[in-house]
N, C-alpha and C. Protein backbone atom coordinates (compact mmCIF):
# COMPACT_ATOMS: atom_id res chain seq x y z
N UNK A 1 0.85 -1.19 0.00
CA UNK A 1 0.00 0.00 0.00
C UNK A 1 0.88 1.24 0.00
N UNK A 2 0.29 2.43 -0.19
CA UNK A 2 1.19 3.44 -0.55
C UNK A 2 0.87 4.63 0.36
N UNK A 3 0.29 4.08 1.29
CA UNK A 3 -0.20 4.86 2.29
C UNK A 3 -1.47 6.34 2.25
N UNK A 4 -1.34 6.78 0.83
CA UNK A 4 -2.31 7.25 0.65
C UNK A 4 -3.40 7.10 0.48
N UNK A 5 -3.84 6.25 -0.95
CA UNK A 5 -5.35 5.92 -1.53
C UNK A 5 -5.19 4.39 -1.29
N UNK A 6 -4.48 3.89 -0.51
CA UNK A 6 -4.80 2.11 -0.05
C UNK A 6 -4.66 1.47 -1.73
N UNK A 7 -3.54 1.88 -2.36
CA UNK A 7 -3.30 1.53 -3.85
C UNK A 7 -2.57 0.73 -3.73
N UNK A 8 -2.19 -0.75 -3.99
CA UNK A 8 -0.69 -0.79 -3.85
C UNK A 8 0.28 -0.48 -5.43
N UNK A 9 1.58 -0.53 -5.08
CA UNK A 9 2.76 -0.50 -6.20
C UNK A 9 2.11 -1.06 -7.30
N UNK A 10 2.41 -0.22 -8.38
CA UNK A 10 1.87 -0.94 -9.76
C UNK A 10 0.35 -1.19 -10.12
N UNK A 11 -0.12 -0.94 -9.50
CA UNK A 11 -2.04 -0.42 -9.89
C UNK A 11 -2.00 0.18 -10.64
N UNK A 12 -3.03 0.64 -11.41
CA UNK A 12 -2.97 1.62 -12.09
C UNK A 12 -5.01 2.27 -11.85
N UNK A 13 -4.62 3.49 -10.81
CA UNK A 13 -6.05 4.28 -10.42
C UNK A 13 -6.72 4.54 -11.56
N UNK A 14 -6.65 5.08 -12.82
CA UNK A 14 -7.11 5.18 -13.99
C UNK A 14 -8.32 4.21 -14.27
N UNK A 15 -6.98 2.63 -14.30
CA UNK A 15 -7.72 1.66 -15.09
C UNK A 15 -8.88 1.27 -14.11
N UNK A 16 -8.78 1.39 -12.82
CA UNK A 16 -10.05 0.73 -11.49
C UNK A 16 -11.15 1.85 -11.89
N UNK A 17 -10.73 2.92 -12.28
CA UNK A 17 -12.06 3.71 -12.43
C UNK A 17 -12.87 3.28 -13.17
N UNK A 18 -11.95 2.81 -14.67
CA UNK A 18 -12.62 2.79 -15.77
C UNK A 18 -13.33 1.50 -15.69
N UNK A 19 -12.69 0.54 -14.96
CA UNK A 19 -13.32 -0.45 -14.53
C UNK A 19 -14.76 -0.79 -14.16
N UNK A 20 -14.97 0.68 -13.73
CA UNK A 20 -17.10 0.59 -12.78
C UNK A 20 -17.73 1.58 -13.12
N UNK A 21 -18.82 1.22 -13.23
CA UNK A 21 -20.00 1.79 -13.56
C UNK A 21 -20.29 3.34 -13.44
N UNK A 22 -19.89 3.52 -12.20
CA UNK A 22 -19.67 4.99 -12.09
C UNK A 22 -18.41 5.83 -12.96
N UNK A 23 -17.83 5.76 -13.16
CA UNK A 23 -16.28 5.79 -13.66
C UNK A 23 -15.25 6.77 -12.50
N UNK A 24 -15.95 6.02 -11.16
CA UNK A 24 -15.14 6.85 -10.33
C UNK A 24 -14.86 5.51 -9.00
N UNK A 25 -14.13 5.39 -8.11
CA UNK A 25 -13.69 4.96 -7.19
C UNK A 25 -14.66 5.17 -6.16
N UNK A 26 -14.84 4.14 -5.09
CA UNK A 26 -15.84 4.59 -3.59
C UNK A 26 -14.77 4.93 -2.81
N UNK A 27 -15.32 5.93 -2.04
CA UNK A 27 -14.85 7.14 -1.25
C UNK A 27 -14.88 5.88 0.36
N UNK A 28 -14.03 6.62 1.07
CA UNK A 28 -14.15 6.21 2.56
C UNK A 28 -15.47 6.71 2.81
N UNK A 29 -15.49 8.03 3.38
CA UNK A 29 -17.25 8.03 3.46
C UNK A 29 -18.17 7.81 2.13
N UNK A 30 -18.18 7.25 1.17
CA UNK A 30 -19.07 6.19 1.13
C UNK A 30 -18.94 4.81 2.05
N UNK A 31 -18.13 4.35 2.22
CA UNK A 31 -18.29 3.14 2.70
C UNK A 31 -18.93 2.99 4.58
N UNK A 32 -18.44 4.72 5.09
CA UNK A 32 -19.22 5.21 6.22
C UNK A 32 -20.60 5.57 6.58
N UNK A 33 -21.02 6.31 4.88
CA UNK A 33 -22.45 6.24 5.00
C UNK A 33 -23.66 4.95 4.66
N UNK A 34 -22.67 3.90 4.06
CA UNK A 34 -23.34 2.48 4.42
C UNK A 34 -23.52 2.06 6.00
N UNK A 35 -22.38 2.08 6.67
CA UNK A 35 -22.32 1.63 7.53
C UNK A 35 -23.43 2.63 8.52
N UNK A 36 -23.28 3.68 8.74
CA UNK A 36 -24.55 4.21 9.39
C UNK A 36 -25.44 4.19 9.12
N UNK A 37 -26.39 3.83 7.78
CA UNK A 37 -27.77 3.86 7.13
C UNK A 37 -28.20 2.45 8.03
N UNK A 38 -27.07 1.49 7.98
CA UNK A 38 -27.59 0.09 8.52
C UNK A 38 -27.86 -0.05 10.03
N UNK A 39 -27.80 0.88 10.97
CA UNK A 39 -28.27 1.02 12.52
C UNK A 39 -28.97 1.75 12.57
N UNK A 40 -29.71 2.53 11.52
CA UNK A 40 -30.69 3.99 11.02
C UNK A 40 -32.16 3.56 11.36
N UNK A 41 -33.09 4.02 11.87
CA UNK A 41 -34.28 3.77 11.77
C UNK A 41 -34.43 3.76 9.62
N UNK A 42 -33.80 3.99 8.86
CA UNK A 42 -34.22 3.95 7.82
C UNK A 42 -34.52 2.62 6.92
N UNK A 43 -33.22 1.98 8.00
CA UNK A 43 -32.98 0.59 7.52
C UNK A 43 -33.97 -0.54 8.42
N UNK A 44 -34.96 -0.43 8.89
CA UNK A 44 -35.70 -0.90 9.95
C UNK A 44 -36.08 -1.78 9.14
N UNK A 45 -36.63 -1.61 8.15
CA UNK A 45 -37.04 -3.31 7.81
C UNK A 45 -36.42 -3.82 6.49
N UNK A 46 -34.93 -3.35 6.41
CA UNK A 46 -34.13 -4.30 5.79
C UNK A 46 -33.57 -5.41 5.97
N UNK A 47 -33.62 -6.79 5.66
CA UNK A 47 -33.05 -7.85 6.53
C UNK A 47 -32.02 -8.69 5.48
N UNK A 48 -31.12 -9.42 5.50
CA UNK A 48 -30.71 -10.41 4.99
C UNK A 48 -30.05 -10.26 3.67
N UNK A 49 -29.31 -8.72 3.77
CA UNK A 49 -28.71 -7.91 2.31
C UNK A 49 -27.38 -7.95 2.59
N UNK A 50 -27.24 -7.70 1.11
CA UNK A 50 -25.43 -7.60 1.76
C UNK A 50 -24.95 -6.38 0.94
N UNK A 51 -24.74 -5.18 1.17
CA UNK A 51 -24.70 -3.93 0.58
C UNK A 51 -23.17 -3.61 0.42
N UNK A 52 -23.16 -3.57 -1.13
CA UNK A 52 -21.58 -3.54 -1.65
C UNK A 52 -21.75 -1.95 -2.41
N UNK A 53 -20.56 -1.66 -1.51
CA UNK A 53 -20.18 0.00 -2.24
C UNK A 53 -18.73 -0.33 -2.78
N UNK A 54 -19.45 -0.26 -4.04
CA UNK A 54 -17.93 -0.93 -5.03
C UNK A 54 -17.98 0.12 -6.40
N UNK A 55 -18.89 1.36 -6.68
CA UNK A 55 -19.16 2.00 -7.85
C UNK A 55 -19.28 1.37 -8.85
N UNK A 56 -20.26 0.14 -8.84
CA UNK A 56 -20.96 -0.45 -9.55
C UNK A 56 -19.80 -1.38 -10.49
N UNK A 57 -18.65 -1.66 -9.93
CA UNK A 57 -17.79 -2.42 -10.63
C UNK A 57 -18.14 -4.51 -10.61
N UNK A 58 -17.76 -4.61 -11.49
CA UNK A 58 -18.26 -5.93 -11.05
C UNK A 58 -17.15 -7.48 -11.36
N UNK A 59 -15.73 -6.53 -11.57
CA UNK A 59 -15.05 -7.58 -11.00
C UNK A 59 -14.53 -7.12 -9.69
N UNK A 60 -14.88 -6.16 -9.26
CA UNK A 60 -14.84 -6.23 -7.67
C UNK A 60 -13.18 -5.17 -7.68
N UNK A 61 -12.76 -4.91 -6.69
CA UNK A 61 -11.56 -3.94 -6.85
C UNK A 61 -10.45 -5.16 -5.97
N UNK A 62 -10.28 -5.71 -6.95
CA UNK A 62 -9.29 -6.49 -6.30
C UNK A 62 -7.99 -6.56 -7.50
N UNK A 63 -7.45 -5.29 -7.11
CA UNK A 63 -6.10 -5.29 -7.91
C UNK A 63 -5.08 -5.61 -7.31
């Protein structure tokens, strides 16, 4: 890792963008405002989901 964007050596940030749906990367707070929606009275009768903030990529960000 490179201590900044949790990239490691030889990634290339470009190509992960272009990679998803959004053509942008998920943010730390995105992955914060998942995590609080799910103890939210909003989420009260959500059950048995599994909520991926990945900007709609779908081989997943596993570079």
């Amino acid at each position: 890792m490179d201590g900044g964007g949790g990239l490691h050596s030889g990634s290339n940030p470009q190509k992960m963008e272009d990679d998803t749906m959004l053509k942008q990367l998920p943010m730390m707070s995105d992955i914060a405002y998942a995590a609080l929606f799910l103890p939210s009275d909003l989420s009260a009768k959500i059950t048995d989901v599994t909520i991926n903030v990945t900007a709609g990529t779908t081989d997943g960000l596993n570079y």
